[in-house]
PDB file of N, CA and C in Angstrom:
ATOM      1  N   UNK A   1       0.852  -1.202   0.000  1.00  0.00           N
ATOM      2  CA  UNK A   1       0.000   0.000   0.000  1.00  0.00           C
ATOM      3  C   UNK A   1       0.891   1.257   0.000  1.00  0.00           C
ATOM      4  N   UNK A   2       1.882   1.245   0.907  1.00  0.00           N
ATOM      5  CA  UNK A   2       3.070   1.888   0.593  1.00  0.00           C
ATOM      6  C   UNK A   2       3.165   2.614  -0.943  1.00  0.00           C
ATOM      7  N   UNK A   3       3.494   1.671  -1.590  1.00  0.00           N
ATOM      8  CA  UNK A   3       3.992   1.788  -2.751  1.00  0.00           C
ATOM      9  C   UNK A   3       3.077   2.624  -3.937  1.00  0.00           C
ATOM     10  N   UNK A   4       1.604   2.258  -3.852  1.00  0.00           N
ATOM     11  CA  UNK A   4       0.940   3.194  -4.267  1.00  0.00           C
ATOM     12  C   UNK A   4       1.095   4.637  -3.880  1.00  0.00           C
ATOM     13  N   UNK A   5       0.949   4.557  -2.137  1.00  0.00           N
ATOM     14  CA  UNK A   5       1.518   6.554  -2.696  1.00  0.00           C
ATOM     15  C   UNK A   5       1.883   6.843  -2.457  1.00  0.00           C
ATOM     16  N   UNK A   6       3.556   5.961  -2.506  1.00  0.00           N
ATOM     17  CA  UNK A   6       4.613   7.059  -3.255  1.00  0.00           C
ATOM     18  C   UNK A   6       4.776   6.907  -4.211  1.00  0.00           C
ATOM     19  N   UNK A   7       4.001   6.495  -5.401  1.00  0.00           N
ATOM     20  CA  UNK A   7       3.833   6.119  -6.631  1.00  0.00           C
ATOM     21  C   UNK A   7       3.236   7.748  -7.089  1.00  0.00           C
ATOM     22  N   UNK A   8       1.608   7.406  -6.490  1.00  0.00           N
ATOM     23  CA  UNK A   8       1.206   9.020  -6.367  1.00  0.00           C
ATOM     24  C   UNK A   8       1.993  10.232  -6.432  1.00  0.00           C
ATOM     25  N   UNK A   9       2.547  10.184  -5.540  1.00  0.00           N
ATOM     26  CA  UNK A   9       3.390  11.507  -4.900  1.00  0.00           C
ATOM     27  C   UNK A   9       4.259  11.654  -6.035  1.00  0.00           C
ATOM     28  N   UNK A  10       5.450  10.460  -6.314  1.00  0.00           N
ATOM     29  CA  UNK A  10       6.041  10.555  -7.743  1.00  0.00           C
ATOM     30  C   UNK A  10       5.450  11.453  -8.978  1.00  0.00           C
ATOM     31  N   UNK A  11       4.257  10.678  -8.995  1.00  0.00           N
ATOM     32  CA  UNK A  11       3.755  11.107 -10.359  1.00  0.00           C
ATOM     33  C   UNK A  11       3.369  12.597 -10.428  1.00  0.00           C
ATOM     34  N   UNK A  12       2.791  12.946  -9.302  1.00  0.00           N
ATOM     35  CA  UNK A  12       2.131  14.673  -9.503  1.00  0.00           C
ATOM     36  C   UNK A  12       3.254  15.076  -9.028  1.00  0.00           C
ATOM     37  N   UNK A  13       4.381  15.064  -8.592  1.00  0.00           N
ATOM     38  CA  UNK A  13       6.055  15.932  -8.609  1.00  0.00           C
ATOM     39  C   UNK A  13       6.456  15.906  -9.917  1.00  0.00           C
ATOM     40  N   UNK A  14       6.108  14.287 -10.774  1.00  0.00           N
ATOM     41  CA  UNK A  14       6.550  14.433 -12.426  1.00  0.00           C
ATOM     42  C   UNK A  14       6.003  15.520 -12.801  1.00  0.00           C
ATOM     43  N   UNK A  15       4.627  15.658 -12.892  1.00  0.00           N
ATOM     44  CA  UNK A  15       3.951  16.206 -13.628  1.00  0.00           C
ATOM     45  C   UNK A  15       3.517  17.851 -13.136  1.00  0.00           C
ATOM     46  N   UNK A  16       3.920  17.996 -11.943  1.00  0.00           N
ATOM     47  CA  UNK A  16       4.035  19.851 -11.684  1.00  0.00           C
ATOM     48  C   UNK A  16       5.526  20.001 -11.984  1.00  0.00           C
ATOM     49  N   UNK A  17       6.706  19.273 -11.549  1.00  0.00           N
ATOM     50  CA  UNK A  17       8.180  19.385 -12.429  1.00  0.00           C
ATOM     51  C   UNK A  17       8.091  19.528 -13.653  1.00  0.00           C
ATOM     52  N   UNK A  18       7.550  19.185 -14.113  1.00  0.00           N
ATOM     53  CA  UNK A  18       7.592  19.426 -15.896  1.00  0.00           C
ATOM     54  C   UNK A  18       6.897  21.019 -16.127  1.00  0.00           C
TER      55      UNK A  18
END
């Protein structure tokens, strides 16, 4: 369950970083 969110968190840092 972990892993989902920091999966999350990853993804919307990708995607406001860009």
């Amino acid at each position: 369950m972990q892993t989902g969110v920091f999966s999350l968190q990853v993804s919307r840092n990708t995607f406001r970083g860009r």
